[in-house]
Protein backbone atom coordinates (compact mmCIF):
# COMPACT_ATOMS: atom_id res chain seq x y z
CA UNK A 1 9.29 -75.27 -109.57
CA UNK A 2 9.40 -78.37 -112.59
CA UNK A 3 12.80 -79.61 -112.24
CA UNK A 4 12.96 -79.45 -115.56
CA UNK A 5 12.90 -75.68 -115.77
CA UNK A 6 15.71 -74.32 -115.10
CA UNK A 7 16.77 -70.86 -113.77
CA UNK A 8 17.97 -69.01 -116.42
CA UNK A 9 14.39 -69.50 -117.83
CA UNK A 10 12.81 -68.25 -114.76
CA UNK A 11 15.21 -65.17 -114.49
CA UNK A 12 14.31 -64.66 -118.28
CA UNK A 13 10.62 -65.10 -117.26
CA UNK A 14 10.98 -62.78 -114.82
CA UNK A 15 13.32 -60.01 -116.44
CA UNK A 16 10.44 -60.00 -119.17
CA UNK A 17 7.62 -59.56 -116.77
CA UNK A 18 9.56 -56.51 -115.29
CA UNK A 19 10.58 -55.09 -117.85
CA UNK A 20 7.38 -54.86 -119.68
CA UNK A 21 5.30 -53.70 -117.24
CA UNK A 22 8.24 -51.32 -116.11
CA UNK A 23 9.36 -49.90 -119.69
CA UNK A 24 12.86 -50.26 -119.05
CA UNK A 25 15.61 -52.66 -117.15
CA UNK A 26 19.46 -51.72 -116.40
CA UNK A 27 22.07 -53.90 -117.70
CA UNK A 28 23.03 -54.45 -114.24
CA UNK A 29 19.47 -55.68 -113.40
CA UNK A 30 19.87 -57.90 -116.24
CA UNK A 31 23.33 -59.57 -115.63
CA UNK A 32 22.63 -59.59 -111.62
CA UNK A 33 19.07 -61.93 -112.20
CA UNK A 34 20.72 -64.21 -114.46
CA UNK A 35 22.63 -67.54 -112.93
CA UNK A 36 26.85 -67.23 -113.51
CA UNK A 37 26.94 -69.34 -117.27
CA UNK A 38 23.39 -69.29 -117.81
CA UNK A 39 24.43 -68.38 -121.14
CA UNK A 40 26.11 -68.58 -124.03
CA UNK A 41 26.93 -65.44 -126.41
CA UNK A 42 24.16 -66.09 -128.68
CA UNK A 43 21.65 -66.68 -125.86
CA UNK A 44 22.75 -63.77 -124.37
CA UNK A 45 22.75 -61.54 -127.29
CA UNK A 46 19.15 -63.45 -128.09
CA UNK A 47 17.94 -61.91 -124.80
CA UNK A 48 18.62 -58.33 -125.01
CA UNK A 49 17.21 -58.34 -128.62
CA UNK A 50 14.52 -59.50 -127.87
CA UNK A 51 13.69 -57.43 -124.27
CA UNK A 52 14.48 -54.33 -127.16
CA UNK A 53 11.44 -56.05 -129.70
CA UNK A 54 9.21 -56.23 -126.33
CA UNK A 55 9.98 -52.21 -126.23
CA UNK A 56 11.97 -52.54 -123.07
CA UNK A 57 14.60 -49.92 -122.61
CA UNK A 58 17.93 -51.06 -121.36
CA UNK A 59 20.00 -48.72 -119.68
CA UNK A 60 23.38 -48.73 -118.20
CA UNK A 61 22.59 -47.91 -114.49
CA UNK A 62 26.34 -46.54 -113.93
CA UNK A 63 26.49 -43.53 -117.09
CA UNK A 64 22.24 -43.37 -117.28
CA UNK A 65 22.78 -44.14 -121.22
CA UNK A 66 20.47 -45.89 -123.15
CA UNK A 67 21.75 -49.32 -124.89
CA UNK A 68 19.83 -49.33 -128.04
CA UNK A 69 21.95 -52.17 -129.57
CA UNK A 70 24.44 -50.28 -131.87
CA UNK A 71 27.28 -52.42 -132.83
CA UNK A 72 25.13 -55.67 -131.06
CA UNK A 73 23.63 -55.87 -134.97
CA UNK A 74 26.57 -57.64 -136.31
CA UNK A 75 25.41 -60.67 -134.14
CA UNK A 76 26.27 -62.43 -130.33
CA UNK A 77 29.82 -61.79 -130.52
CA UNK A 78 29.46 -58.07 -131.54
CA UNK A 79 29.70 -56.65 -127.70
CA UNK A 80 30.07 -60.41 -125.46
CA UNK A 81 26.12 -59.94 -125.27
């Protein structure tokens, strides 16, 4: 791997790649693939908006619900996303 790459973009990579060709990802798939402090709020936020615009469904892998964003709208801070 380029040093200067670091992990959180190949976890993002990678959470992409799955999650396309899979349809959907679970938040705990999500949070588990990223390094502790990879991101910030925004960045955070930033990446399940956008895994949503790729038409990736992210559900919560403990109560099977779908996490369509409500409430994340607002912005980063709206949820700690």
């Amino acid at each position: 791997m380029d040093p200067r790459i670091g992990s959180s973009y190949v976890a993002r990579k990678e959470l992409f790649h799955r999650g396309i060709k899979r349809g959907r990802l679970t938040i705990q798939e999500i949070e588990e693939a990223l390094p502790e402090g990879a991101l910030t709020a925004a960045e955070r936020w930033l990446l399940y908006y956008s895994l949503r615009a790729a038409r990736v469904e992210i559900v919560d892998e403990v109560t099977g619900e779908v996490d369509h964003g409500v409430g994340m709208g607002a912005g980063p801070d709206a949820r700690g996303h």
